[in-house]
Protein backbone atom coordinates (compact mmCIF):
# COMPACT_ATOMS: atom_id res chain seq x y z
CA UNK A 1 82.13 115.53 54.88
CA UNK A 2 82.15 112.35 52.93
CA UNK A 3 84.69 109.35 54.09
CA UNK A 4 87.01 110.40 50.49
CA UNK A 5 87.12 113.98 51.36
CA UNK A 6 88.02 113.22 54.71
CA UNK A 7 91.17 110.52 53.71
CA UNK A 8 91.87 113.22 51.09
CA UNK A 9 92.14 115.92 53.85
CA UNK A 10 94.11 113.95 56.53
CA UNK A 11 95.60 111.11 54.87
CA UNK A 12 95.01 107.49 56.03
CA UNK A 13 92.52 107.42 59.22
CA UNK A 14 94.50 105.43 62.04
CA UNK A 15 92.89 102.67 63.76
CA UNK A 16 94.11 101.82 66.88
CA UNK A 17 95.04 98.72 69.20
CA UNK A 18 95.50 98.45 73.00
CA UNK A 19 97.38 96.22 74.71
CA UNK A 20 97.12 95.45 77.95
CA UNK A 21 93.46 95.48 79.48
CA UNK A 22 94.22 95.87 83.75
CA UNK A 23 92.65 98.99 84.72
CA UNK A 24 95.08 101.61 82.67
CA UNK A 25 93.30 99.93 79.45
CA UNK A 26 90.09 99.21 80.80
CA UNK A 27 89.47 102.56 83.05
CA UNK A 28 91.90 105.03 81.14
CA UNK A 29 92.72 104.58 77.31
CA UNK A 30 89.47 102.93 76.04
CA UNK A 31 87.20 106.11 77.70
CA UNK A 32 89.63 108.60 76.53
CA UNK A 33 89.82 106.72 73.00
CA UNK A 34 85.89 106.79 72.77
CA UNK A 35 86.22 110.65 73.74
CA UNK A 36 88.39 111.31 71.19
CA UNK A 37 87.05 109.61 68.33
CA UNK A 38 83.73 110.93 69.24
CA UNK A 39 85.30 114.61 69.27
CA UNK A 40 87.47 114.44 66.01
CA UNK A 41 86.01 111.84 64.07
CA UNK A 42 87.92 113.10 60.90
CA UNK A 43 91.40 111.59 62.69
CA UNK A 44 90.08 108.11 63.57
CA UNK A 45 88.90 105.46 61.65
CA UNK A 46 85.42 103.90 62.54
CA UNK A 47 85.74 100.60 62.73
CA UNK A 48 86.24 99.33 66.22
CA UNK A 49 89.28 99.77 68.74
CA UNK A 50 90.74 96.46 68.57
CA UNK A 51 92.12 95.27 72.04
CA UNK A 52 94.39 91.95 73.44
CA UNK A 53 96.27 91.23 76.87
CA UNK A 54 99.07 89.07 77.16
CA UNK A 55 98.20 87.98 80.74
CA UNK A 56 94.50 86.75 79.99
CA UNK A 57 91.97 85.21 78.06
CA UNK A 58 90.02 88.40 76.48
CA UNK A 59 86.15 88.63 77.04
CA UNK A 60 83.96 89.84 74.51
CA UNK A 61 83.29 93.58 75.18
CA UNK A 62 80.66 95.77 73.56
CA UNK A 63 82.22 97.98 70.93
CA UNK A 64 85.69 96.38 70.80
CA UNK A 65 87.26 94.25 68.50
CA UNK A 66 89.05 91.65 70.81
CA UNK A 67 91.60 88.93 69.76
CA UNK A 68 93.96 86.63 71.98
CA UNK A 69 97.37 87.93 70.82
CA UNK A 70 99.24 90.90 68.97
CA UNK A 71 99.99 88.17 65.84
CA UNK A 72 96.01 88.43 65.99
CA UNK A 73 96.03 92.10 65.59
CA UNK A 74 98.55 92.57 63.58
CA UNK A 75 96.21 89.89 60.71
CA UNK A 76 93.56 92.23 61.22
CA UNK A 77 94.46 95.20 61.26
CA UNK A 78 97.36 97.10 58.72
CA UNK A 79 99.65 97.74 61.70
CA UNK A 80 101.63 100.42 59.59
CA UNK A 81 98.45 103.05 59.63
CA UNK A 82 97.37 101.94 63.53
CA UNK A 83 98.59 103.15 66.91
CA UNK A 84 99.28 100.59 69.46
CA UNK A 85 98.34 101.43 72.86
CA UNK A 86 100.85 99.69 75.38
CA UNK A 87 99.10 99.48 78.54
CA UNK A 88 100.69 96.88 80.62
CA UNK A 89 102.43 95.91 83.68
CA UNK A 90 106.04 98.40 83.40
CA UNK A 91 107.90 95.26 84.00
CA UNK A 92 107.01 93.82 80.58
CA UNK A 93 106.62 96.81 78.23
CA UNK A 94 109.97 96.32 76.37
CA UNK A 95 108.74 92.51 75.25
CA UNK A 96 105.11 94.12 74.43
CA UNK A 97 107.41 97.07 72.47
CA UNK A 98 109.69 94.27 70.90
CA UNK A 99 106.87 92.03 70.02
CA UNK A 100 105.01 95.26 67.72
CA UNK A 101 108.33 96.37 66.39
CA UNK A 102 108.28 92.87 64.63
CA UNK A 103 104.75 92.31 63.61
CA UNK A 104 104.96 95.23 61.69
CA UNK A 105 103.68 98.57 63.71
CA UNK A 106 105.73 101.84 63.89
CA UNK A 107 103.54 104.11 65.88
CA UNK A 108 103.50 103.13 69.77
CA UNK A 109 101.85 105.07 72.60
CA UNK A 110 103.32 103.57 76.08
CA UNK A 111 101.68 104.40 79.64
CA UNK A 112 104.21 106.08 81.63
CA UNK A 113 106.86 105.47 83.01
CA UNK A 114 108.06 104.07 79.64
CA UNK A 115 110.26 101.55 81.27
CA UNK A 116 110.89 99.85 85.27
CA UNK A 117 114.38 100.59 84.87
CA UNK A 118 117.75 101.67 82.64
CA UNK A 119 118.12 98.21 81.35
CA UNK A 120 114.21 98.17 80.11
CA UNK A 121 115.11 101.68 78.87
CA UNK A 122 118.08 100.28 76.90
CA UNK A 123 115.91 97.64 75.16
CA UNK A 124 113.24 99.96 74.67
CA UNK A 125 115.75 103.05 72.59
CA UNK A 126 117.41 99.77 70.88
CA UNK A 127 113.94 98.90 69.56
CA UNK A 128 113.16 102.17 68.64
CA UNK A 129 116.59 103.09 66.48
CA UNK A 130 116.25 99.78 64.95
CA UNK A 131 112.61 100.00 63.92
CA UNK A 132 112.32 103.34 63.42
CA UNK A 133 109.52 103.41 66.16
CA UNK A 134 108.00 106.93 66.60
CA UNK A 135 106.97 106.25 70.59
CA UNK A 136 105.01 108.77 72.66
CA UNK A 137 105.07 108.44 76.36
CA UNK A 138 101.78 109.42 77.74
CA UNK A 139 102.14 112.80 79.99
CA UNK A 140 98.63 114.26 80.19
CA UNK A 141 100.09 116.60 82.97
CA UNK A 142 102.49 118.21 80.28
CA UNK A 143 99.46 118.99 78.27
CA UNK A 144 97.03 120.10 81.19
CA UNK A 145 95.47 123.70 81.20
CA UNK A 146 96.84 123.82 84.92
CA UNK A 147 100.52 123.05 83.61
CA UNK A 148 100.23 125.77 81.37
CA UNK A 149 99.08 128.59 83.44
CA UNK A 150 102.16 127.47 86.16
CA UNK A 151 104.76 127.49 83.57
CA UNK A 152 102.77 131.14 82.33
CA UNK A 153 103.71 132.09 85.40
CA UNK A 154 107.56 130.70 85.32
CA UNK A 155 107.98 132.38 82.66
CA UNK A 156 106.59 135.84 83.10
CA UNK A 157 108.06 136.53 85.74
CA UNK A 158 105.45 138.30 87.56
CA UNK A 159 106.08 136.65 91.07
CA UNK A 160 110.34 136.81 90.66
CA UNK A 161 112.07 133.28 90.51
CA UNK A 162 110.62 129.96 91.53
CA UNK A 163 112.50 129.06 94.81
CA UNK A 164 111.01 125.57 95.23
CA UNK A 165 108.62 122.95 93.58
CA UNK A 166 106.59 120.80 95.94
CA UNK A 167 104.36 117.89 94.12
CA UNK A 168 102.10 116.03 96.49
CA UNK A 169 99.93 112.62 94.67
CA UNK A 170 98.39 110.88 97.47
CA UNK A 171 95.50 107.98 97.09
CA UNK A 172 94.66 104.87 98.83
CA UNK A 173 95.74 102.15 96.74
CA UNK A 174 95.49 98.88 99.14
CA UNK A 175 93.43 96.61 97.11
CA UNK A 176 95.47 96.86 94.31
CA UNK A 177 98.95 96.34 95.20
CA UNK A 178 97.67 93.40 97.40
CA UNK A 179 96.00 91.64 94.70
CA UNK A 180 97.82 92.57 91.65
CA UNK A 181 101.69 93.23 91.42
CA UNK A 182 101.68 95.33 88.06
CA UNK A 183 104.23 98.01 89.78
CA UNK A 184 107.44 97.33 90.46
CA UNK A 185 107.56 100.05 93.43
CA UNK A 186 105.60 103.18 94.89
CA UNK A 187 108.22 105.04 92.48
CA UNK A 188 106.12 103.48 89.30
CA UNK A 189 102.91 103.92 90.06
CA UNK A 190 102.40 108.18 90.34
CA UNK A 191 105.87 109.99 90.60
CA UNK A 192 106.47 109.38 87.41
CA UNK A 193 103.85 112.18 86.47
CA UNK A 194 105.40 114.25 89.50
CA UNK A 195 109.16 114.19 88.20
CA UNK A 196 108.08 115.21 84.50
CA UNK A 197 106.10 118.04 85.95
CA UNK A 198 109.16 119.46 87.62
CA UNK A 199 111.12 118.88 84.64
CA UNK A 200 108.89 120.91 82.81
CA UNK A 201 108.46 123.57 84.84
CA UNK A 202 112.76 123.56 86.06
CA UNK A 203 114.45 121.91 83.55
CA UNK A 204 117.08 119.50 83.69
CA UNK A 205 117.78 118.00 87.57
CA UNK A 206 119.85 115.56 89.55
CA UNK A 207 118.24 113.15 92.28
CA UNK A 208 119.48 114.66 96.00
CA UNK A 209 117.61 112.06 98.19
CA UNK A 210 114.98 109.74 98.23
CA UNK A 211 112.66 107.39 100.31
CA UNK A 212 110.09 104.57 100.53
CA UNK A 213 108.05 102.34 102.46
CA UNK A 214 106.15 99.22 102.23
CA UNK A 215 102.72 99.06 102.12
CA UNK A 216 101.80 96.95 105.43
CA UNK A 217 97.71 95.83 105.90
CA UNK A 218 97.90 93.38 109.12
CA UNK A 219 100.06 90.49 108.48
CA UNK A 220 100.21 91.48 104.52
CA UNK A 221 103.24 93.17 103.40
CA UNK A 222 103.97 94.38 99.49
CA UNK A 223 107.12 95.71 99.29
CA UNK A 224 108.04 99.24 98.26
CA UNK A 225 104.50 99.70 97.31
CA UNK A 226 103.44 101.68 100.35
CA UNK A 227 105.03 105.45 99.27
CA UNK A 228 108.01 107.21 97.98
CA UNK A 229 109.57 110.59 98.10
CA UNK A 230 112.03 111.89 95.59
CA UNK A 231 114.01 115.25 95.92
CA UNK A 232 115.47 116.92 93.00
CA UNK A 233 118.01 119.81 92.54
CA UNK A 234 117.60 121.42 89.30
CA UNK A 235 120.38 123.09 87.05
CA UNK A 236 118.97 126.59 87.74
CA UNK A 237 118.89 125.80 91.64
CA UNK A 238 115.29 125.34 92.34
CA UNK A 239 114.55 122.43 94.19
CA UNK A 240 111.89 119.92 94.09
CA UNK A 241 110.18 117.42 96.17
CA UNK A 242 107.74 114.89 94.99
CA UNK A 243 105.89 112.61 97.00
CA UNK A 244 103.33 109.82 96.74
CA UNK A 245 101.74 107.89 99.54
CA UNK A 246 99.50 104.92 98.52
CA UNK A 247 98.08 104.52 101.97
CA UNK A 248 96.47 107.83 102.33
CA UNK A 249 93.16 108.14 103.64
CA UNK A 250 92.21 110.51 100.88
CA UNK A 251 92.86 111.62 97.45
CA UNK A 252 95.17 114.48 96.49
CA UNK A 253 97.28 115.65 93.15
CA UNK A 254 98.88 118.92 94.71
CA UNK A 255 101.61 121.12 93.49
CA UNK A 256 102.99 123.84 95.30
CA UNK A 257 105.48 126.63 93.18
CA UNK A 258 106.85 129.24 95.76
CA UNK A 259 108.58 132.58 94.18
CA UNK A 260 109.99 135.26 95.35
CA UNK A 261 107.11 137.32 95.46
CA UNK A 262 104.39 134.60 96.01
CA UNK A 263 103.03 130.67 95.81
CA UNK A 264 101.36 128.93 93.07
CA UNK A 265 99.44 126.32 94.42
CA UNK A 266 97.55 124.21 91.13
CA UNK A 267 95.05 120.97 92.44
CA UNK A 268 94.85 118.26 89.15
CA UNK A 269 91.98 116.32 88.80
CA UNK A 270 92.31 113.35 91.36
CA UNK A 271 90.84 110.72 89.10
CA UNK A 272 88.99 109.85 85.65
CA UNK A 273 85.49 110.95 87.08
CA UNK A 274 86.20 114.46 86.88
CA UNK A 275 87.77 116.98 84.33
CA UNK A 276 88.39 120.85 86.13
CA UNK A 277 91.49 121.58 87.66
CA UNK A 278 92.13 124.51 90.18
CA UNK A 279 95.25 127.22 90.69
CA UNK A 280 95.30 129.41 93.61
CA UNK A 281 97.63 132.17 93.39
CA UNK A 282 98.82 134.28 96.47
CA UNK A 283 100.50 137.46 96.34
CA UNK A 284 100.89 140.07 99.34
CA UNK A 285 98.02 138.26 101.19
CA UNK A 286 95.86 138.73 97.99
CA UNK A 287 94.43 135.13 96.65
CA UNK A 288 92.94 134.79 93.11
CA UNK A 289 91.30 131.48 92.73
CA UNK A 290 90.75 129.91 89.30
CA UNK A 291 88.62 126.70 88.24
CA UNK A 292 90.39 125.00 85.02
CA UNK A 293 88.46 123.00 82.08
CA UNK A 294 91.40 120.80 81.97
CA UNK A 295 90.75 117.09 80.24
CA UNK A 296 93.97 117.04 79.79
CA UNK A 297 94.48 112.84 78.78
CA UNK A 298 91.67 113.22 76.22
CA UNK A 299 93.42 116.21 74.81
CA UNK A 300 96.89 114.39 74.96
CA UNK A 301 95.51 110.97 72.95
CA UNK A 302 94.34 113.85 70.50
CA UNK A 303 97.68 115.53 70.09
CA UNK A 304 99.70 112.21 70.16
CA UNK A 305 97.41 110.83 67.05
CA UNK A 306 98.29 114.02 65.06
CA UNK A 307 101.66 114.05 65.87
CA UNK A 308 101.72 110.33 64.29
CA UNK A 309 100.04 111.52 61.38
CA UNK A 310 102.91 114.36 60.29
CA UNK A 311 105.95 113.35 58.72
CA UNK A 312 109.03 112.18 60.66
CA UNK A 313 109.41 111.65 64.25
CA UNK A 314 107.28 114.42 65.86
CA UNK A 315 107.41 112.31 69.43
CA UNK A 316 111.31 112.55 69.72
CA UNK A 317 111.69 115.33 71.56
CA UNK A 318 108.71 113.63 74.22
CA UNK A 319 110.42 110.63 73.88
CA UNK A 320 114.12 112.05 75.33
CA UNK A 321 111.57 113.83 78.06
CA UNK A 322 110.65 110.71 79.23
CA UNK A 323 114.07 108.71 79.00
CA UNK A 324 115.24 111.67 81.70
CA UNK A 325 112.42 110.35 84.37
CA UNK A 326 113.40 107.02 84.11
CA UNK A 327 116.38 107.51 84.82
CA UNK A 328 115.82 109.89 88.01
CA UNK A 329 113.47 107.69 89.16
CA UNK A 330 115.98 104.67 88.38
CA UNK A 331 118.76 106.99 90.55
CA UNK A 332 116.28 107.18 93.41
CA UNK A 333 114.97 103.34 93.54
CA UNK A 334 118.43 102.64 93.64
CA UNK A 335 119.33 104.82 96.61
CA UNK A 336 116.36 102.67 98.24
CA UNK A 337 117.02 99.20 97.49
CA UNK A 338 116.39 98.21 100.72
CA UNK A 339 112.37 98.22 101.72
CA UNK A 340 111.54 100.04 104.66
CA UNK A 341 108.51 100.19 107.25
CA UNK A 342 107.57 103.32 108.71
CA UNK A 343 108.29 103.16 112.26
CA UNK A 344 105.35 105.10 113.52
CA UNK A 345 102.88 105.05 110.76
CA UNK A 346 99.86 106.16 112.99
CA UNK A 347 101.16 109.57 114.33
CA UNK A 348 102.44 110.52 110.48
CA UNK A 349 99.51 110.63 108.65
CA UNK A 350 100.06 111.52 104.91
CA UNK A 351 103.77 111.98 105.67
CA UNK A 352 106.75 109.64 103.65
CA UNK A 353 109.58 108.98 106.00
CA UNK A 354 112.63 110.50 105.68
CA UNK A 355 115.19 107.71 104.85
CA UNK A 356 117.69 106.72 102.65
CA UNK A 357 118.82 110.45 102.57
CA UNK A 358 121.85 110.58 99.77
């Protein structure tokens, strides 16, 4: 298919910029980009991915088009027919919003969570009414094969009512949050992908408790970056917990769905190197055990760039999604304002203490 009959078919191709270059630009979006535009060449344009970061001098990188600022991108690029990634720090993504809004672009794809806290959020739905921003909040979870099948079986109703929603996102994450202070708290770093998959599998909820911990390495403390717990009631009376520990030993993206005739229990992908997710279901003793083809972020960037390209705001009804975790998890960091230590960190492995308990 020739270049005209392509435009011709799917309108303007969309080029695409990413902000931010720390390890959700580097490692994440510019992989899943070069996926993408490798699998449906007829959305993208061509010419190169350009890239910036606020916080440092760019390096030249193979393949990229790199430039020291947004005004930079916005001269060389037409910033009404591109996507702009916004991969930074969550602490600074309504300034990196703001300064887009201005130089011109209208299509914005933020890492989750789409702001640190309601005030962020604020700024960020101010910028959006007065710009007419269309802003998708990326949720590869909500997309993933495994997310599917659970709410498949939510919905059928094969196994009775789901009782109880357990989410479990566990990784060692010490070199990190000692050397670079991008998060805020534990509660910005993976639960953010935990609370959205309750939402979507529950509905609508209101925080019931919550906890954290500092993350403590010999004399080095961060704090509120060693784990957090959330627990959620939703409106139809199933209740959630979602937990994160950033000092585990060991890797693990677990969710656990318990109905009244049997337990869902669906393992995502635990990082970028792999792309199969797995669902064990258990009825009457009986297990059936299922291995996923489940890239669900590449899949995602795909959906979000067609989404951009129909008319009107196709990412609203994402974007309210996403406004509702931030302000759960906002609920919950404020119930823990106060850092804690775990008292007895070496004989609870894996485990989030119980505290701050509303």
């Amino acid at each position: 298919m020739s270049s005209t009959s392509t435009r011709d078919k799917w309108g303007s191709l969309v080029r695409t910029l990413v902000v931010g270059l720390g390890r959700d630009g580097t490692d994440l979006h510019l992989p899943v980009l070069a996926r993408a535009r490798a699998s449906v060449r007829q959305l993208f344009d061509d010419r190169p991915v350009v890239a910036c970061d606020p916080r440092r001098l760019p390096a030249e990188r193979p393949g990229l088009a790199m430039v020291g600022s947004v005004a930079e991108a916005a001269a060389l690029l037409d910033p009404a027919d591109s996507v702009a990634h916004v991969c930074t720090p969550p602490t600074v993504r309504a300034a990196v919003v703001a300064e887009l809004a201005e130089r011109g672009f209208r299509n914005v794809i933020v890492e989750a969570p789409l702001a640190a806290d309601t005030d962020d959020l604020a700024r960020v739905m101010r910028l959006r009414r007065k710009h007419g921003l269309r802003i998708a909040v990326v949720e590869p979870w909500l997309t993933s094969a495994l997310t599917e099948r659970l709410v498949g079986l939510v919905r059928g109703g094969a196994l009775g009512e789901p009782r109880s929603i357990s989410v479990v996102q566990n990784k060692p994450r010490f070199r990190r949050s000692l050397t670079s202070p991008s998060h805020p708290t534990a509660f910005d770093v993976e639960l953010p992908h935990g609370v959205g998959l309750a939402l979507r599998l529950a509905g609508s909820a209101r925080v019931t408790h919550a906890a954290g911990f500092d993350l403590v390495v010999g004399d080095a403390v961060v704090p509120r970056m060693g784990g957090a717990r959330v627990g959620l009631r939703h409106n139809n009376g199933v209740r959630a917990e979602i937990a994160s520990d950033l000092t585990s030993p060991v890797r693990e993206r677990r969710v656990t769905v318990e109905f009244e005739k049997g337990v869902a229990v669906g393992h995502f992908a635990v990082s970028d190197e792999d792309d199969h997710s797995q669902l064990t279901v258990t009825v009457n003793g009986r297990r059936e055990h299922e291995v996923l083809r489940d890239d669900s972020l590449t899949e995602w960037v795909i959906r979000a760039y067609r989404l951009f390209q129909a008319p009107g705001d196709q990412h609203a009804r994402g974007f309210s999604f996403a406004t509702d975790v931030v302000q759960l998890l906002s609920v919950a960091k404020n119930i823990c304002a106060e850092p804690v230590v775990p008292a007895a960190r070496a004989g609870a492995r894996g485990r989030v203490p119980a505290a701050h308990v509303r």
